[in-house]
Protein backbone atom coordinates (compact mmCIF):
# COMPACT_ATOMS: atom_id res chain seq x y z
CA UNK A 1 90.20 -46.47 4.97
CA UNK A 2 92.58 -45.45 2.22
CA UNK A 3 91.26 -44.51 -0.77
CA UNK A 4 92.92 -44.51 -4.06
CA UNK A 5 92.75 -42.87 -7.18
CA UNK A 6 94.87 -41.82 -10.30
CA UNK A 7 96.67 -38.28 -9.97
CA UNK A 8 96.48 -36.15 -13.26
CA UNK A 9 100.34 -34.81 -12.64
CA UNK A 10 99.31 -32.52 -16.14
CA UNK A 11 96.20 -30.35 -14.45
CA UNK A 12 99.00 -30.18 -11.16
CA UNK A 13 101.35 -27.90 -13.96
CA UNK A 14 101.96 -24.28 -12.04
CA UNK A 15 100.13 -21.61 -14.31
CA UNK A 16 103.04 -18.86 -16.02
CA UNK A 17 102.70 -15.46 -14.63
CA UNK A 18 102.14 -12.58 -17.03
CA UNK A 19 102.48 -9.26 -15.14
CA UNK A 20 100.70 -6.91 -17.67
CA UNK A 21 102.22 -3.16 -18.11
CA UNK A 22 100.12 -0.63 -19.52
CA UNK A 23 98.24 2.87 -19.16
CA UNK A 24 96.45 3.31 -16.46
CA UNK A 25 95.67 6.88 -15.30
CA UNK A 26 94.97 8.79 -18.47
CA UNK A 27 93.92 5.56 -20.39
CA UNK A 28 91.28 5.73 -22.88
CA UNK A 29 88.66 3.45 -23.05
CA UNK A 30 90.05 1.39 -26.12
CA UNK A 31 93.46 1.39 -24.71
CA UNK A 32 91.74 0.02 -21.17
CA UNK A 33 89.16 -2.46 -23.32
CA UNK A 34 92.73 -3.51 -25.51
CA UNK A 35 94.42 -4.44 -21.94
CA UNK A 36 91.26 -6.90 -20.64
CA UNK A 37 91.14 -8.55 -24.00
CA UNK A 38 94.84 -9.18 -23.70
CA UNK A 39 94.32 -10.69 -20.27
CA UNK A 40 91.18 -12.63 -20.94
CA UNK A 41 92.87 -14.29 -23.92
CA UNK A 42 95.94 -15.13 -21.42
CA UNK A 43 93.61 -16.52 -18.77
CA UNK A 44 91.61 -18.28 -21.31
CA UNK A 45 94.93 -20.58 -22.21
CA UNK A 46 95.86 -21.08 -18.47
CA UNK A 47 97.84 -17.92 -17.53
CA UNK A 48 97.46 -16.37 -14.26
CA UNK A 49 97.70 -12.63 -15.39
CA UNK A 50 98.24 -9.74 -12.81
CA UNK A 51 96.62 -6.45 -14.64
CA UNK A 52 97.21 -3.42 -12.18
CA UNK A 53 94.42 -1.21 -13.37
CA UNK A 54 92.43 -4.37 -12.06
CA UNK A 55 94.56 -6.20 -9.54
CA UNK A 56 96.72 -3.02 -8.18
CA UNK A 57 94.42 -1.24 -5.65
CA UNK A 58 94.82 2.39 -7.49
CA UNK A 59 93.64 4.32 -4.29
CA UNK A 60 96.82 5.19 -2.35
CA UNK A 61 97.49 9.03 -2.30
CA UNK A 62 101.19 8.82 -2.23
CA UNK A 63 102.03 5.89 -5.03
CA UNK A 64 104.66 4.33 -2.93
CA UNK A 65 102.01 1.45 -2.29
CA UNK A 66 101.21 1.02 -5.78
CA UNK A 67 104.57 0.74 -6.66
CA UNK A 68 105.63 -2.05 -4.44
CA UNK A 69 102.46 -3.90 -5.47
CA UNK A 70 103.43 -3.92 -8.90
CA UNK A 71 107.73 -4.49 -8.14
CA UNK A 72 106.33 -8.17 -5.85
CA UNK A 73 104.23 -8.92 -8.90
CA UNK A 74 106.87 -8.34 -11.40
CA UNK A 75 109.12 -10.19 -9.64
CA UNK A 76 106.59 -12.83 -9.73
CA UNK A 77 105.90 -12.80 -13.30
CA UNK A 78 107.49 -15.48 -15.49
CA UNK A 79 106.58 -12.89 -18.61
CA UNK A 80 106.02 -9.42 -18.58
CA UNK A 81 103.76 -8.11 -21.47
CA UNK A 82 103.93 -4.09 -22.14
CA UNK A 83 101.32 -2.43 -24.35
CA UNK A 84 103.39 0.71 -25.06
CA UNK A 85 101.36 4.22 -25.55
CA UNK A 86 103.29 6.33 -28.31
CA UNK A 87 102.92 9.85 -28.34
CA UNK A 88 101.89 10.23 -32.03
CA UNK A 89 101.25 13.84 -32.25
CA UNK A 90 99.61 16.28 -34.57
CA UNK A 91 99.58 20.15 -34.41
CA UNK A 92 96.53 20.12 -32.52
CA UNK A 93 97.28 17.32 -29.75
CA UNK A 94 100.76 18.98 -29.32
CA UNK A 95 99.19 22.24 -28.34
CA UNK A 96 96.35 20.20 -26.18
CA UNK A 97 99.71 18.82 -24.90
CA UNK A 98 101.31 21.81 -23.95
CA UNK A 99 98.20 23.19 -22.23
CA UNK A 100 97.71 20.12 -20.42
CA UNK A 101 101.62 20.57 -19.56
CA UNK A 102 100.47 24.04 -17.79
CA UNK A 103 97.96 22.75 -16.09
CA UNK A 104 99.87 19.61 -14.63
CA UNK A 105 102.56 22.70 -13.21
CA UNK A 106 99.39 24.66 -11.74
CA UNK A 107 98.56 21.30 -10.12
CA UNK A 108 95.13 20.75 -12.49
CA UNK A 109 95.92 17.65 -13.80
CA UNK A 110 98.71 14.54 -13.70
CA UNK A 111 100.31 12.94 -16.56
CA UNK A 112 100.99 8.93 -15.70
CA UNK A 113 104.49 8.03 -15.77
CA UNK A 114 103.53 4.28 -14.35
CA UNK A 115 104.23 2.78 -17.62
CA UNK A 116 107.79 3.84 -17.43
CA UNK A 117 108.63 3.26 -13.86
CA UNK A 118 107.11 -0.36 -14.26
CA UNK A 119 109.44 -0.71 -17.70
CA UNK A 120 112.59 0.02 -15.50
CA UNK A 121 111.41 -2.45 -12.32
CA UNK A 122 110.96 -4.90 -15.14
CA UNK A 123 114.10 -4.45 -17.01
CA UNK A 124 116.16 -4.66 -13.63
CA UNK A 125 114.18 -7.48 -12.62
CA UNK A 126 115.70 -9.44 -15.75
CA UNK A 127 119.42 -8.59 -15.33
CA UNK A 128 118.41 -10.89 -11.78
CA UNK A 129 116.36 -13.04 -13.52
CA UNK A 130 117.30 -13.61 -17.14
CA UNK A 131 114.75 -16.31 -17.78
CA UNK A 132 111.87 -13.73 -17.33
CA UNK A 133 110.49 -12.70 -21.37
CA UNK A 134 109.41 -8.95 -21.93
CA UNK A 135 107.13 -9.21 -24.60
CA UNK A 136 105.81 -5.79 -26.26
CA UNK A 137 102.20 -6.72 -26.72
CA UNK A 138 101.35 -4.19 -29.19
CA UNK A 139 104.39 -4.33 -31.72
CA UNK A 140 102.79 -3.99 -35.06
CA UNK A 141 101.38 -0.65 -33.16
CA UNK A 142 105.05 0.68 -32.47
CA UNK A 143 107.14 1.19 -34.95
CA UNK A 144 111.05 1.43 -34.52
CA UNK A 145 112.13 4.63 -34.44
CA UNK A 146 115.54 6.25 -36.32
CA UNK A 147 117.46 6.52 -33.20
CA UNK A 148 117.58 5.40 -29.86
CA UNK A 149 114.15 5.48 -28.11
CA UNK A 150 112.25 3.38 -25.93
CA UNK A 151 110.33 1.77 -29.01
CA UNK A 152 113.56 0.53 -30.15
CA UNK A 153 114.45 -1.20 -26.51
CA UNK A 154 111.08 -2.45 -26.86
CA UNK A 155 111.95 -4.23 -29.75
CA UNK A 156 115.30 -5.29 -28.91
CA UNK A 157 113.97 -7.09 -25.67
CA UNK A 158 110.77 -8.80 -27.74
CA UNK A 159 113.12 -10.23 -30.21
CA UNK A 160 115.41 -11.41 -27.63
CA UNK A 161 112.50 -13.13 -25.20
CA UNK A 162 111.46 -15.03 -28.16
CA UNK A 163 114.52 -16.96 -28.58
């Protein structure tokens, strides 16, 4: 027996995908609670949002893992939001800097560079797909800078994904 019944095409709409670049290793706590809030407001109006420091299994002693976890989900991502770390420094977290500098040469400690490496997959992943928005997240938190910088790209590709 066939049984019929009206088809809401609207709730059949495929979620956008917001691939969510941030701090991981080294984040602080507010950086990591700023980066869940983000998400939870994106999944809260219908996004499906990849987070790596939630969805990216983090245990992989090489990275190489990590890194094509994130590159499939980037490529996935219809948006790709960055919440951008600047290194605002005073004397005292310059010289914490440069100590923590000597310790990541003796082996003690490692600096994450993810941020950056997911920036370029992103930015390449655009030049294929030039429908796909980078969006920095945190803009009134970066300022532009007086030359060229990665604040300034930053900029330059926000303005230009919300055309």
């Amino acid at each position: 027996m066939l049984i019929s019944r009206e088809i809401d095409w609207g709730s059949m709409k495929e979620k956008r995908k917001v691939f969510i670049i941030q701090s991981v290793r080294g984040a602080t706590k507010a950086e990591r609670e700023f980066a869940i809030s983000h998400a939870a407001r994106l999944e809260n109006s219908s996004y499906e949002v990849y987070l790596p420091a939630r969805n990216t299994n983090q245990n992989d002693p090489v990275g190489l893992r990590i890194c094509t976890d994130n590159r499939k989900a980037i490529a996935n991502a219809d948006e790709i939001h960055i919440i951008w770390k600047k290194n605002n420094l005073n004397w005292f977290q310059k010289l914490l800097s440069w100590f923590v500098g000597k310790l990541q040469k003796w082996g003690g400690l490692q600096k994450s560079e993810g941020s950056y490496f997911d920036f370029g997959m992103s930015f390449m992943a655009q030049h294929f797909l030039p429908d796909k928005k980078i969006i920095l997240v945190n803009l009134d938190m970066i300022k532009p800078t007086g030359g060229k910088s990665f604040e300034n790209v930053l900029h330059a590709l926000t303005k230009r994904s919300r055309k």
